[in-house]
PDB file of N, CA and C in Angstrom:
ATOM      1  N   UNK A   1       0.856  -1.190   0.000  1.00  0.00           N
ATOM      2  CA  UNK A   1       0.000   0.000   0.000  1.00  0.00           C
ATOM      3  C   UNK A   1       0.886   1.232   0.000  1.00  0.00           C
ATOM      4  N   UNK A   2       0.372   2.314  -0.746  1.00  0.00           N
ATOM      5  CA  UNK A   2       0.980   3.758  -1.011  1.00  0.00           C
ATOM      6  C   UNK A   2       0.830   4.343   0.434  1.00  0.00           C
ATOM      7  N   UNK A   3       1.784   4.385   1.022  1.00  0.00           N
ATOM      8  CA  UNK A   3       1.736   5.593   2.225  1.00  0.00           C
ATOM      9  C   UNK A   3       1.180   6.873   1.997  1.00  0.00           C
ATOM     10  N   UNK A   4       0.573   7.315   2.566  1.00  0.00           N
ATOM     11  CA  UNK A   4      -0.266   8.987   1.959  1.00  0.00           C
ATOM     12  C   UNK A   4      -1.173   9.186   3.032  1.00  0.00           C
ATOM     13  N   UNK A   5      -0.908  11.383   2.853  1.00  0.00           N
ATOM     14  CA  UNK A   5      -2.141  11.604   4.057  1.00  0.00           C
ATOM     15  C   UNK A   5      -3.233  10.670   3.474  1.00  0.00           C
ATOM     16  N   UNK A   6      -4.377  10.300   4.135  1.00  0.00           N
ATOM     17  CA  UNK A   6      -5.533  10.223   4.049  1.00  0.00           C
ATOM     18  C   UNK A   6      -6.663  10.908   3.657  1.00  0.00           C
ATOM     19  N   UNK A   7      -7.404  11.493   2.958  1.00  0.00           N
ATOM     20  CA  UNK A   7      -7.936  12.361   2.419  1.00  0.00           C
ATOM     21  C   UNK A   7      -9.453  11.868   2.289  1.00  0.00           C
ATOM     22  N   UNK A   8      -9.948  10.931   2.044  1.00  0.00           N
ATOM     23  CA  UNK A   8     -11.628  10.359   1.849  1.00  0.00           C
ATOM     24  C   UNK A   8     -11.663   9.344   2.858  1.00  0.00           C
ATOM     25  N   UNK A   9     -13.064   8.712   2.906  1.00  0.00           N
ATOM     26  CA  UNK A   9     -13.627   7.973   3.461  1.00  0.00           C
ATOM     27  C   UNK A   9     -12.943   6.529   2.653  1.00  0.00           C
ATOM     28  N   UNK A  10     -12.841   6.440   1.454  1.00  0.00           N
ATOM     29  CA  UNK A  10     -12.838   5.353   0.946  1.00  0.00           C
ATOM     30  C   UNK A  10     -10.989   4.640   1.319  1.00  0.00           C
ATOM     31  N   UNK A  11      -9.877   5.682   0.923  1.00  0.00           N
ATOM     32  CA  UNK A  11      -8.878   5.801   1.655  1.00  0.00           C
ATOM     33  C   UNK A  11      -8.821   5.421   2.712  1.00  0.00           C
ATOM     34  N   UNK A  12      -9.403   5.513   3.598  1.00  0.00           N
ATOM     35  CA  UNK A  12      -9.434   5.375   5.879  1.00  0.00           C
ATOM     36  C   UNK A  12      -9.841   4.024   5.368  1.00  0.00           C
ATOM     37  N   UNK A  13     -11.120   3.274   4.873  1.00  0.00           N
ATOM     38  CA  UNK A  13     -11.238   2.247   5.028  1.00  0.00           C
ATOM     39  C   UNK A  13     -10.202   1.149   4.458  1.00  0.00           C
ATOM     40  N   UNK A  14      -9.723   1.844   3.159  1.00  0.00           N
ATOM     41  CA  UNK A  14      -8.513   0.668   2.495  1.00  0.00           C
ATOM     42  C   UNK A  14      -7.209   0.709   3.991  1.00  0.00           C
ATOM     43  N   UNK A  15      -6.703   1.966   4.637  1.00  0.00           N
ATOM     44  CA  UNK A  15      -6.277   1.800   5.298  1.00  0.00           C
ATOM     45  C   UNK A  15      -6.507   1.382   6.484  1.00  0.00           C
ATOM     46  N   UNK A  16      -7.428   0.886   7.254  1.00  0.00           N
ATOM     47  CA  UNK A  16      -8.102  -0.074   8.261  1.00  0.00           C
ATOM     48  C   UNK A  16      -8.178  -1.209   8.090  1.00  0.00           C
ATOM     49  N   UNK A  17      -8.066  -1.194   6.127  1.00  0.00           N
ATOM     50  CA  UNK A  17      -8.222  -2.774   6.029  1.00  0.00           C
ATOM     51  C   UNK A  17      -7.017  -3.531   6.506  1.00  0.00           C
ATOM     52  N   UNK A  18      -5.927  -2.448   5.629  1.00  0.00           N
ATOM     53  CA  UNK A  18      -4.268  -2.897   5.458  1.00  0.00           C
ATOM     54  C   UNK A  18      -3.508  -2.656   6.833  1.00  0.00           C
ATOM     55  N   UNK A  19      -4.114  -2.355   7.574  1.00  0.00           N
ATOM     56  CA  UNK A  19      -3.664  -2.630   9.144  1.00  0.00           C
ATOM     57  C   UNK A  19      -3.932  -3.369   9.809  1.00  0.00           C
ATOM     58  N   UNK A  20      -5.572  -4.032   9.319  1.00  0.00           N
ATOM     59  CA  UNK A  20      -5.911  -5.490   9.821  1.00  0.00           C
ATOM     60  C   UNK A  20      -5.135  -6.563  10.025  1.00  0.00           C
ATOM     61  N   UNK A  21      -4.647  -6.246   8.655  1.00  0.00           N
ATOM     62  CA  UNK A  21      -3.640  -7.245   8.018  1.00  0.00           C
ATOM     63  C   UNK A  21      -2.815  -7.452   8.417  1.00  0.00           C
ATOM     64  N   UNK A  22      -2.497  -6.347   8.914  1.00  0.00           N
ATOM     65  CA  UNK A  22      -0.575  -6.151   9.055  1.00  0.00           C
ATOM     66  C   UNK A  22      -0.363  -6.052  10.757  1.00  0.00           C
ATOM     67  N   UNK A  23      -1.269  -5.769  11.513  1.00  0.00           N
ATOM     68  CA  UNK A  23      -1.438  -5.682  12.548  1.00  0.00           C
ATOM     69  C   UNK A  23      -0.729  -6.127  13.835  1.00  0.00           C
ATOM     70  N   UNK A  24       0.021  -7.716  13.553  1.00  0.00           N
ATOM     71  CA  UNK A  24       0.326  -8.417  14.379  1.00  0.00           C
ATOM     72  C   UNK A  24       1.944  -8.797  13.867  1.00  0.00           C
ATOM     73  N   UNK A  25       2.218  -8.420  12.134  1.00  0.00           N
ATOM     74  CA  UNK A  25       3.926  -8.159  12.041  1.00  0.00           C
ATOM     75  C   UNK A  25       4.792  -7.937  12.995  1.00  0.00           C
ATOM     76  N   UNK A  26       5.424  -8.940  12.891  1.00  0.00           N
ATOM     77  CA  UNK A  26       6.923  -8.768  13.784  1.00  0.00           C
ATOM     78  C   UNK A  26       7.281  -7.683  13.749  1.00  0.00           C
ATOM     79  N   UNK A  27       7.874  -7.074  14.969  1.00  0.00           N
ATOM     80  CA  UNK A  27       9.043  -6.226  15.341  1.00  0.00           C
ATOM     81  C   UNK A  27      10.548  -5.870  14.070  1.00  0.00           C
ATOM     82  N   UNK A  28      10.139  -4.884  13.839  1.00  0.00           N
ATOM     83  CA  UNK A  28      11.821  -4.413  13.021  1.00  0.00           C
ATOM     84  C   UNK A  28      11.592  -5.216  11.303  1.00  0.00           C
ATOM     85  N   UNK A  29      10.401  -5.399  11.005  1.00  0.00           N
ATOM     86  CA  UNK A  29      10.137  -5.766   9.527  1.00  0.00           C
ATOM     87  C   UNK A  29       8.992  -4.397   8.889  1.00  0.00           C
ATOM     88  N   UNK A  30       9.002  -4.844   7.499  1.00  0.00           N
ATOM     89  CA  UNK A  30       8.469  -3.992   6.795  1.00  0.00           C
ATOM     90  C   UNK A  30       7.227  -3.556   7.128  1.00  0.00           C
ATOM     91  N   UNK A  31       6.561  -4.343   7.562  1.00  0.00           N
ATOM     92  CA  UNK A  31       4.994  -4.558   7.747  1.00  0.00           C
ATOM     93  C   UNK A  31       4.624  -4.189   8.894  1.00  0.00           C
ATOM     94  N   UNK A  32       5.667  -4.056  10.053  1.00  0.00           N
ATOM     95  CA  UNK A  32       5.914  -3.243  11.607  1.00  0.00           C
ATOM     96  C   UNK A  32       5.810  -1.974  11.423  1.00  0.00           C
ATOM     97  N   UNK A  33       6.777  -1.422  10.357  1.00  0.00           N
ATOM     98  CA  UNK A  33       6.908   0.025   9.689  1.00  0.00           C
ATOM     99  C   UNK A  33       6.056   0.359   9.052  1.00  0.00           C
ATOM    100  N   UNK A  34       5.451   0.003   8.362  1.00  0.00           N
ATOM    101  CA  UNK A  34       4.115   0.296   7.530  1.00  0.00           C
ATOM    102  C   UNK A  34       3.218   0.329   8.661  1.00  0.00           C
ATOM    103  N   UNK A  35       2.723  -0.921   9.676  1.00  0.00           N
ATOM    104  CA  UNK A  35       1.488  -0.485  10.751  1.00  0.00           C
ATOM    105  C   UNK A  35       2.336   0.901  11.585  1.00  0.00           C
ATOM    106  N   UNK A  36       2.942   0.873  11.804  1.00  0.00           N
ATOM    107  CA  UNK A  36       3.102   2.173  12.826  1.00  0.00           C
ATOM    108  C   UNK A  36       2.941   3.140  12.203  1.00  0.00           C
ATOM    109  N   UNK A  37       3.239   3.691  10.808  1.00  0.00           N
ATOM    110  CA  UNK A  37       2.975   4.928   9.657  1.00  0.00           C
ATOM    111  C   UNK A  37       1.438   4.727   9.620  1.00  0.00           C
ATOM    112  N   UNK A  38       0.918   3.526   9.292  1.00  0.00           N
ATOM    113  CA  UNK A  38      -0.144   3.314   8.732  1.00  0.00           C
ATOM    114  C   UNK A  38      -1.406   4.390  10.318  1.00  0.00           C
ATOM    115  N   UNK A  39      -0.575   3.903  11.422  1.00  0.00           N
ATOM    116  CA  UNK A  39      -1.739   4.326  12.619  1.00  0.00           C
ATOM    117  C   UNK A  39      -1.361   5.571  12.882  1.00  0.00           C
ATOM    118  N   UNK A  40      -0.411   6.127  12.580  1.00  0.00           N
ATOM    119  CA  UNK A  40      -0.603   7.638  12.810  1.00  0.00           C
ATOM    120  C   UNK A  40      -1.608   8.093  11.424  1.00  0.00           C
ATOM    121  N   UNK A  41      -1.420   7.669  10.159  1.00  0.00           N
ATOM    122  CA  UNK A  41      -1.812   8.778   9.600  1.00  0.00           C
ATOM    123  C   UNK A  41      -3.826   8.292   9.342  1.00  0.00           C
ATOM    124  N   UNK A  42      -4.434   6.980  10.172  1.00  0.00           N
ATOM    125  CA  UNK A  42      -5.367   6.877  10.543  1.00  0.00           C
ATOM    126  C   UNK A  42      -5.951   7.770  12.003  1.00  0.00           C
ATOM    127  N   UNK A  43      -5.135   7.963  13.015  1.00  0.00           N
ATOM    128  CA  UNK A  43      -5.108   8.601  13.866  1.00  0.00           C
ATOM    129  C   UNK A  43      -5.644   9.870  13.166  1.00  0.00           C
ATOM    130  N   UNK A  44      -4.483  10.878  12.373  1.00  0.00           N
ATOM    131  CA  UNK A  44      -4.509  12.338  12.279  1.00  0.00           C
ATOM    132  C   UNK A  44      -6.160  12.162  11.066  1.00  0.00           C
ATOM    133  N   UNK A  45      -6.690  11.045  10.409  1.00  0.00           N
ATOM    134  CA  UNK A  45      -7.935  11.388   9.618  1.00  0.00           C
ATOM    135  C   UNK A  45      -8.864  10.941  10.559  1.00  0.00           C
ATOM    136  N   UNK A  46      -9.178  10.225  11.508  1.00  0.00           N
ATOM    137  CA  UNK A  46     -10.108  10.362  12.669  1.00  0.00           C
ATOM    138  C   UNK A  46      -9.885  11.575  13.408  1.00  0.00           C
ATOM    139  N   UNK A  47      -8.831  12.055  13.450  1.00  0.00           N
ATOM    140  CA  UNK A  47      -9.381  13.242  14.695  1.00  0.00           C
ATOM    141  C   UNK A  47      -9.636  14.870  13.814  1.00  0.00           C
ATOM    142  N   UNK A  48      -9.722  14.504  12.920  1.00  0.00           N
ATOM    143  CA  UNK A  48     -10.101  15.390  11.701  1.00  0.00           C
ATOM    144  C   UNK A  48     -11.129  15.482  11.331  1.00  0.00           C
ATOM    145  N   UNK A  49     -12.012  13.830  11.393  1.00  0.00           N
ATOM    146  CA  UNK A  49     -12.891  13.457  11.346  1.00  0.00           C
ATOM    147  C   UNK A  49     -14.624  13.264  11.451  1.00  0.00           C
ATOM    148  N   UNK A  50     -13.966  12.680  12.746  1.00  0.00           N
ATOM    149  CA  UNK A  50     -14.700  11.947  14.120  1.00  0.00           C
ATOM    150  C   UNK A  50     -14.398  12.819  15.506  1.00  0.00           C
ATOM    151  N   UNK A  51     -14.604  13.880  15.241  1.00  0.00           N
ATOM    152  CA  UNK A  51     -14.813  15.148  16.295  1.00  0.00           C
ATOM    153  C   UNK A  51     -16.164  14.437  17.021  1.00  0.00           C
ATOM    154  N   UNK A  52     -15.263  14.307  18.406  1.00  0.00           N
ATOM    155  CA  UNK A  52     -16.183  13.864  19.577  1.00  0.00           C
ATOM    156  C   UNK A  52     -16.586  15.242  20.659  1.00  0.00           C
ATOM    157  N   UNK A  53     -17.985  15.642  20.223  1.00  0.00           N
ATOM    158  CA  UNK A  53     -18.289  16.589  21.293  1.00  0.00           C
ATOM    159  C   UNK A  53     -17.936  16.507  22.735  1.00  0.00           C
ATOM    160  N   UNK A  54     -17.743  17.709  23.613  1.00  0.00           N
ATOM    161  CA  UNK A  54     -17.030  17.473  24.788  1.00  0.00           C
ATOM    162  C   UNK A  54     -18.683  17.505  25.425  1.00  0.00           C
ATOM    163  N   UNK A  55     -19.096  16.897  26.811  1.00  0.00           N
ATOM    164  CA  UNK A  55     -20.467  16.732  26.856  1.00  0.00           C
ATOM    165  C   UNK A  55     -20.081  18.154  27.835  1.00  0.00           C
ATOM    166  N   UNK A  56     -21.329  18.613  28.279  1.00  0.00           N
ATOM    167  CA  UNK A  56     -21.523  19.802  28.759  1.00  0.00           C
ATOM    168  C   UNK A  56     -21.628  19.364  30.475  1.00  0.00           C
ATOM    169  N   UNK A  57     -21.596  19.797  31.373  1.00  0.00           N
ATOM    170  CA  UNK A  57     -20.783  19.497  32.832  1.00  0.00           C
ATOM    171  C   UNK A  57     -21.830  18.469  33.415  1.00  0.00           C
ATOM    172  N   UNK A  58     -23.073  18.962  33.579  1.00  0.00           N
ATOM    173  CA  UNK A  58     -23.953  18.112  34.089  1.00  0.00           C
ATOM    174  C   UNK A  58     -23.959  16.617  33.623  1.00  0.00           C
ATOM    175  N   UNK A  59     -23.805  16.934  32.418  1.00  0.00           N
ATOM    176  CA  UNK A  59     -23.971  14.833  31.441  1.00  0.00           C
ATOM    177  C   UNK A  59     -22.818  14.421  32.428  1.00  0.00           C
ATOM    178  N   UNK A  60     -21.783  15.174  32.213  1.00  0.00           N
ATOM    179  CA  UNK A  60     -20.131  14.361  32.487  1.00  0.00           C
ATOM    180  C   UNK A  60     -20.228  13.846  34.214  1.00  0.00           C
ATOM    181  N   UNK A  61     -20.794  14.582  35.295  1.00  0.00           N
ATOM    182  CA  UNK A  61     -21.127  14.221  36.319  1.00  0.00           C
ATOM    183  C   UNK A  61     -22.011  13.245  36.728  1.00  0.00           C
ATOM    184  N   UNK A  62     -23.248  13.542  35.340  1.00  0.00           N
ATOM    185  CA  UNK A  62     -24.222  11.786  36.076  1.00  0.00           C
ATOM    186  C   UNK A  62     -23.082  10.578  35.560  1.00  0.00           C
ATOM    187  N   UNK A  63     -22.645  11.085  33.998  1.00  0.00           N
ATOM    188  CA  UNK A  63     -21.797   9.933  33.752  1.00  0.00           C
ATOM    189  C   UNK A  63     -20.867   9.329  34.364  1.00  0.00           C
ATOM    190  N   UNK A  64     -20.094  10.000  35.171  1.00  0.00           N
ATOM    191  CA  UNK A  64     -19.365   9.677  36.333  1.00  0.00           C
ATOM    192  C   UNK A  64     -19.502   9.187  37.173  1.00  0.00           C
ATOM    193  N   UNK A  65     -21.050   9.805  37.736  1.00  0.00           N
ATOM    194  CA  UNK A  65     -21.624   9.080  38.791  1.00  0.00           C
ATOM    195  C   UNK A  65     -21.598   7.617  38.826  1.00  0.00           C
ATOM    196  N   UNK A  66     -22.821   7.006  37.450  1.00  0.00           N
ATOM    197  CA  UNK A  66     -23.270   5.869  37.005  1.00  0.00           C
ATOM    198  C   UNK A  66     -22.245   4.996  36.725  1.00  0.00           C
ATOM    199  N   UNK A  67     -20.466   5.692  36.554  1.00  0.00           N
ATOM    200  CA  UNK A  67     -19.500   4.674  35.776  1.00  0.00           C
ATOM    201  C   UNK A  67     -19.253   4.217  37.729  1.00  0.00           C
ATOM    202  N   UNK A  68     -19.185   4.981  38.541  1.00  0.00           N
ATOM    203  CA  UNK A  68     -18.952   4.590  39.414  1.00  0.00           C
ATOM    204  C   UNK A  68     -19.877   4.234  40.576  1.00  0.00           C
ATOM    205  N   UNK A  69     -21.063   4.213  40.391  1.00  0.00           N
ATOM    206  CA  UNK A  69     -21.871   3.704  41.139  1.00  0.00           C
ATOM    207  C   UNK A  69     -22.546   4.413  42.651  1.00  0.00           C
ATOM    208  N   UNK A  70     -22.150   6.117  41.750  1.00  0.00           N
ATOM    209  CA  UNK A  70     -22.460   6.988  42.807  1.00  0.00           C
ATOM    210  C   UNK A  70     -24.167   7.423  43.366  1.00  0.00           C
ATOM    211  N   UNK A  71     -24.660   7.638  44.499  1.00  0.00           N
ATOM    212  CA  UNK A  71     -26.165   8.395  44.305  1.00  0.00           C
ATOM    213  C   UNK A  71     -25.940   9.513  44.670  1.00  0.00           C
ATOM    214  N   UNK A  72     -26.890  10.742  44.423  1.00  0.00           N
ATOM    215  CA  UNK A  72     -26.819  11.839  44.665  1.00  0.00           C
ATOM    216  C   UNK A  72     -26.367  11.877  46.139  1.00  0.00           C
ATOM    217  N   UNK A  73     -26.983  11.515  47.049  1.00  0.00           N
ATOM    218  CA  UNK A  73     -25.907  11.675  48.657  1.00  0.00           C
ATOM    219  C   UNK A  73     -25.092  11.423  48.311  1.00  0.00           C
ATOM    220  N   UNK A  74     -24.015  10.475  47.300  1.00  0.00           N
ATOM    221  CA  UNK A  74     -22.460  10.862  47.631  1.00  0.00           C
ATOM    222  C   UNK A  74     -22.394  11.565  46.881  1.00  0.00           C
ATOM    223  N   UNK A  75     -22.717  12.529  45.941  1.00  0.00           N
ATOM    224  CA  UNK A  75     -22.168  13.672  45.421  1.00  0.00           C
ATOM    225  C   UNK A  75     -22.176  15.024  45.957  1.00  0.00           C
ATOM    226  N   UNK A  76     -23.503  14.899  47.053  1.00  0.00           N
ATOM    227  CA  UNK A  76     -23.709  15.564  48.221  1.00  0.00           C
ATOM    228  C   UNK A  76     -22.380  15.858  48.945  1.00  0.00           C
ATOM    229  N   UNK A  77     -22.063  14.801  49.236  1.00  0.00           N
ATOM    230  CA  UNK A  77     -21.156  14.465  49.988  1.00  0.00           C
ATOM    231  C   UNK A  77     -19.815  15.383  49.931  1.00  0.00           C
ATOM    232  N   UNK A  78     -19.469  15.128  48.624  1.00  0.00           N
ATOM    233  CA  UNK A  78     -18.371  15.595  47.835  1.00  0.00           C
ATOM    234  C   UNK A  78     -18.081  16.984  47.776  1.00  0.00           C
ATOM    235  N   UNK A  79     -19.804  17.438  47.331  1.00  0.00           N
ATOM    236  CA  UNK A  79     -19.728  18.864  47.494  1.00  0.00           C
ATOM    237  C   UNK A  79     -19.639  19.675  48.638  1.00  0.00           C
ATOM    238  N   UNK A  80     -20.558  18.964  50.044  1.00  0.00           N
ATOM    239  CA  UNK A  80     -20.993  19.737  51.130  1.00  0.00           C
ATOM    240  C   UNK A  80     -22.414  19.556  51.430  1.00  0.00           C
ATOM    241  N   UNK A  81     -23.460  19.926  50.436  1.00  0.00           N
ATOM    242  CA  UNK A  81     -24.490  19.950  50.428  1.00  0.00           C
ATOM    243  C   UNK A  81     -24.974  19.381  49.836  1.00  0.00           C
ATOM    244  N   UNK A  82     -26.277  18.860  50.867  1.00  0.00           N
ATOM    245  CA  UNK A  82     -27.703  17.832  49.900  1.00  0.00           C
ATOM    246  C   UNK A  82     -28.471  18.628  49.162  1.00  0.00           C
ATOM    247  N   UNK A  83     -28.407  20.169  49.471  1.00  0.00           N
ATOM    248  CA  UNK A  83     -29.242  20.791  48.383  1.00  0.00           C
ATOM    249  C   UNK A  83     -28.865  21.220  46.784  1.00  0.00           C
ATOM    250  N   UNK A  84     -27.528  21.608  47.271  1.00  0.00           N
ATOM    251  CA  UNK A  84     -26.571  21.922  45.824  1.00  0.00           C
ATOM    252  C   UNK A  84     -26.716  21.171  44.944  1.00  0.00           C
ATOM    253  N   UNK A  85     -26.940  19.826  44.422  1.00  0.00           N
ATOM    254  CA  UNK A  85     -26.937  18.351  44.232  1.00  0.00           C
ATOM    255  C   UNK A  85     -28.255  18.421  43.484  1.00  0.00           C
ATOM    256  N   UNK A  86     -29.492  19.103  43.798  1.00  0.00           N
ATOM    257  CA  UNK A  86     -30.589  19.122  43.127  1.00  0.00           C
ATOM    258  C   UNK A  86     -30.661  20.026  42.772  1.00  0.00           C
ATOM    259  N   UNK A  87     -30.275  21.562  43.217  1.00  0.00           N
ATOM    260  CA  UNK A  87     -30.475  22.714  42.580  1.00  0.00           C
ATOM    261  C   UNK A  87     -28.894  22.483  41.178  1.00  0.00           C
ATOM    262  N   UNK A  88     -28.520  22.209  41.037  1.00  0.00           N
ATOM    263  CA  UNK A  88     -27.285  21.285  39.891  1.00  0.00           C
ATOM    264  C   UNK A  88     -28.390  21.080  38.819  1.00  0.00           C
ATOM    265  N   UNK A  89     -29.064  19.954  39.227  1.00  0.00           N
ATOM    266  CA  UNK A  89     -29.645  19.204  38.323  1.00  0.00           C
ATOM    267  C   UNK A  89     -30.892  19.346  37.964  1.00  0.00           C
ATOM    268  N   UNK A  90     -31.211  20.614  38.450  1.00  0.00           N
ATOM    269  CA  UNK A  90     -32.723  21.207  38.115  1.00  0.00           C
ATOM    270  C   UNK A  90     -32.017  22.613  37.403  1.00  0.00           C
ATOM    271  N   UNK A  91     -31.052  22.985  37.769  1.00  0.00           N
ATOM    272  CA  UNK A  91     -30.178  23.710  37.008  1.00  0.00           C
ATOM    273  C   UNK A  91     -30.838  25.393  37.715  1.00  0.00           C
ATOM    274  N   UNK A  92     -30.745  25.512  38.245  1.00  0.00           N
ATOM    275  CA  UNK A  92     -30.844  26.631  39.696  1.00  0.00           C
ATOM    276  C   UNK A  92     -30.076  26.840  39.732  1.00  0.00           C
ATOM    277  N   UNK A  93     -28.437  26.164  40.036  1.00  0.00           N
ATOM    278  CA  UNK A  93     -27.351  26.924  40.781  1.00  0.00           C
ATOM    279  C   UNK A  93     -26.204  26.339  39.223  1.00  0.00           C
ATOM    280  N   UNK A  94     -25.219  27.200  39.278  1.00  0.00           N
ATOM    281  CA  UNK A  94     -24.362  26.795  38.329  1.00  0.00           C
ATOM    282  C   UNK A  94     -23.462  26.097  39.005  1.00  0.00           C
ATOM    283  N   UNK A  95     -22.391  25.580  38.560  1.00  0.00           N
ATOM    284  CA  UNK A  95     -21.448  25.198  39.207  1.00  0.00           C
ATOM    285  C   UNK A  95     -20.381  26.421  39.632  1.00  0.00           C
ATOM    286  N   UNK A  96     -19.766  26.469  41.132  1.00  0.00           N
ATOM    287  CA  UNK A  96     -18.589  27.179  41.398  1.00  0.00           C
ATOM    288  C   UNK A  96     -17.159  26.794  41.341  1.00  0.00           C
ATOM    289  N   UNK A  97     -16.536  27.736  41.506  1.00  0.00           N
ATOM    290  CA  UNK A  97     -15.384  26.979  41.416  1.00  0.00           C
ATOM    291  C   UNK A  97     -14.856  25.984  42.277  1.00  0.00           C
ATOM    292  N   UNK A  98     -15.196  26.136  44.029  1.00  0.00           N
ATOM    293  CA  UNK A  98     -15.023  24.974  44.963  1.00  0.00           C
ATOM    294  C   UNK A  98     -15.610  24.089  44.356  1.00  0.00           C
ATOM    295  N   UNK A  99     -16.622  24.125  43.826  1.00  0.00           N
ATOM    296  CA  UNK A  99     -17.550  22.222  43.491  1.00  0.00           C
ATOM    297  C   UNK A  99     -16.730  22.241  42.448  1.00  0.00           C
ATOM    298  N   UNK A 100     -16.039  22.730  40.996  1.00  0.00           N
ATOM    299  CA  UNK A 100     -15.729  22.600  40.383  1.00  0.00           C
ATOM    300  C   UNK A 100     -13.847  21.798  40.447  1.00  0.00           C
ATOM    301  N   UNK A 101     -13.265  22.460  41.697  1.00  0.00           N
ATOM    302  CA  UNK A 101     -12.178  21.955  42.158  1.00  0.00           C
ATOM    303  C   UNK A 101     -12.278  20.399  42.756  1.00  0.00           C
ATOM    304  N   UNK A 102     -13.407  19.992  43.336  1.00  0.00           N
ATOM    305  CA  UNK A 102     -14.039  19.274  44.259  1.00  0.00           C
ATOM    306  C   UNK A 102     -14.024  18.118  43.278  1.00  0.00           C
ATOM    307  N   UNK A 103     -14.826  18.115  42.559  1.00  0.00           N
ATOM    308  CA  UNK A 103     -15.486  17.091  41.209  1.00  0.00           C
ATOM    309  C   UNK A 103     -14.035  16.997  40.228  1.00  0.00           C
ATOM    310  N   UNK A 104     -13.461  17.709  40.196  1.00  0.00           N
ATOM    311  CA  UNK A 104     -12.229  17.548  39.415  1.00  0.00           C
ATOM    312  C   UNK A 104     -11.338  16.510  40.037  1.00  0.00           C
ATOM    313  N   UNK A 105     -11.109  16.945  41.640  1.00  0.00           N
ATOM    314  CA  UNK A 105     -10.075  16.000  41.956  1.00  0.00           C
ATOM    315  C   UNK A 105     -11.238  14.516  42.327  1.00  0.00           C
ATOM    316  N   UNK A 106     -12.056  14.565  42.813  1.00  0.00           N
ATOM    317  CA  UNK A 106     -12.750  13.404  43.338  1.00  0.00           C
ATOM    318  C   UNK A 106     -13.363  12.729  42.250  1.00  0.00           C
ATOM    319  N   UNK A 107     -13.927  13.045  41.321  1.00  0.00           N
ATOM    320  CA  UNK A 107     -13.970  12.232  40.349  1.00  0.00           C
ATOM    321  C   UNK A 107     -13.618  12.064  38.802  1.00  0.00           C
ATOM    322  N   UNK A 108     -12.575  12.963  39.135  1.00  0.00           N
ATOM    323  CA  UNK A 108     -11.203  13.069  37.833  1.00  0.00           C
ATOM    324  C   UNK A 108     -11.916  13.625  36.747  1.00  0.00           C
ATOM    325  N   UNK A 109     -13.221  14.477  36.597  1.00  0.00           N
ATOM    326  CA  UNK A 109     -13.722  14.709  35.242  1.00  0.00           C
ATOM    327  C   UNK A 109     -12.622  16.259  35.169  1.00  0.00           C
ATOM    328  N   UNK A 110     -11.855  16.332  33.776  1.00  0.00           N
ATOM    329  CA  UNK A 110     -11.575  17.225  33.425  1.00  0.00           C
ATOM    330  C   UNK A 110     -11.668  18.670  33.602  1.00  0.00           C
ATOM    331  N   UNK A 111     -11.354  19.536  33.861  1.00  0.00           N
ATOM    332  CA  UNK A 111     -11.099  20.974  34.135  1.00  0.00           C
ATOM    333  C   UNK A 111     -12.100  21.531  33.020  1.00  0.00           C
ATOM    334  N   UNK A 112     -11.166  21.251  31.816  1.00  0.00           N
ATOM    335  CA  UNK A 112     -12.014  21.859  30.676  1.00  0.00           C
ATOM    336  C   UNK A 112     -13.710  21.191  30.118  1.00  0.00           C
ATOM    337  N   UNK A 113     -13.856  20.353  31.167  1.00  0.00           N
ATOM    338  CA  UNK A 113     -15.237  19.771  30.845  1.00  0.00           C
ATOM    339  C   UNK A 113     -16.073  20.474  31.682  1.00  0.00           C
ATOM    340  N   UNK A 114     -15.601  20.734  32.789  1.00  0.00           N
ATOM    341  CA  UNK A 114     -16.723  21.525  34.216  1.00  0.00           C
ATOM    342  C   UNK A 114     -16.882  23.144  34.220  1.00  0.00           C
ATOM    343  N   UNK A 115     -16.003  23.581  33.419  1.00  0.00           N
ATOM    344  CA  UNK A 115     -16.408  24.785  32.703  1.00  0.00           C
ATOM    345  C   UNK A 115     -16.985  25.399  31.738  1.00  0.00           C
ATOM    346  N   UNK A 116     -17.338  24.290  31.306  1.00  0.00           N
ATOM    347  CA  UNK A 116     -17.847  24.515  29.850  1.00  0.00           C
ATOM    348  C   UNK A 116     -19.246  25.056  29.890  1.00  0.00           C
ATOM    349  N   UNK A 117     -19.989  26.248  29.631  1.00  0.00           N
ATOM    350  CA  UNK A 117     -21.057  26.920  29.893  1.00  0.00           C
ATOM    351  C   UNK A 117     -21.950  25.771  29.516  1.00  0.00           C
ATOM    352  N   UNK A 118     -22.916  25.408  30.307  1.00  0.00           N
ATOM    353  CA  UNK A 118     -24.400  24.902  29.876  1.00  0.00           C
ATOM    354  C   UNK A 118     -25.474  25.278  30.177  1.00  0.00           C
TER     355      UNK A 118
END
């Protein structure tokens, strides 16, 4: 296969195919060198692509919650208050920066996700 940016849809798939393929090539052969070229320049046409919206603060917190098996009392918890927790999610209070510091370190959601106006 011709090494080359990636440019169409039809391109990404011949190159997904030819990495299928090549995927499991030994170390220090041709076909090693070709998959490692081959996944960057699939990499740089997915993220060109396949632009994944960042979710807006509230999604990213139930999602967090649910990956970890949280209920609103422990997010209560986290924050201080059992009321903050519903006025959040009835969307009354915005987030501050303490809950925002809070939720960052305690349940690792991103900086640039808990700021994000919603």
């Amino acid at each position: 296969m011709e090494l080359k940016i990636i440019k169409t849809k039809k391109e990404y798939l011949l190159a997904l195919q030819r990495f299928e393929e090549i995927f499991s090539a030994k170390n220090g052969t041709k076909e090693s060198d070709e998959a490692d070229v081959l996944s960057l320049l699939i990499r740089d046409y997915e993220e060109k692509n396949f632009v994944i919206a960042v979710p807006n603060p509230l999604e990213a917190i139930k999602y967090r919650m649910e990956q970890q098996g949280l209920s609103n009392r422990d997010l209560a918890e986290i924050l201080g208050y059992k009321s903050r927790v519903s006025d959040l999610f009835q969307k009354t209070r915005k987030l501050n920066l303490t809950m925002i510091r809070k939720l960052n370190k305690k349940l690792n959601i991103p900086l640039e996700t808990l700021v994000k106006e919603y």
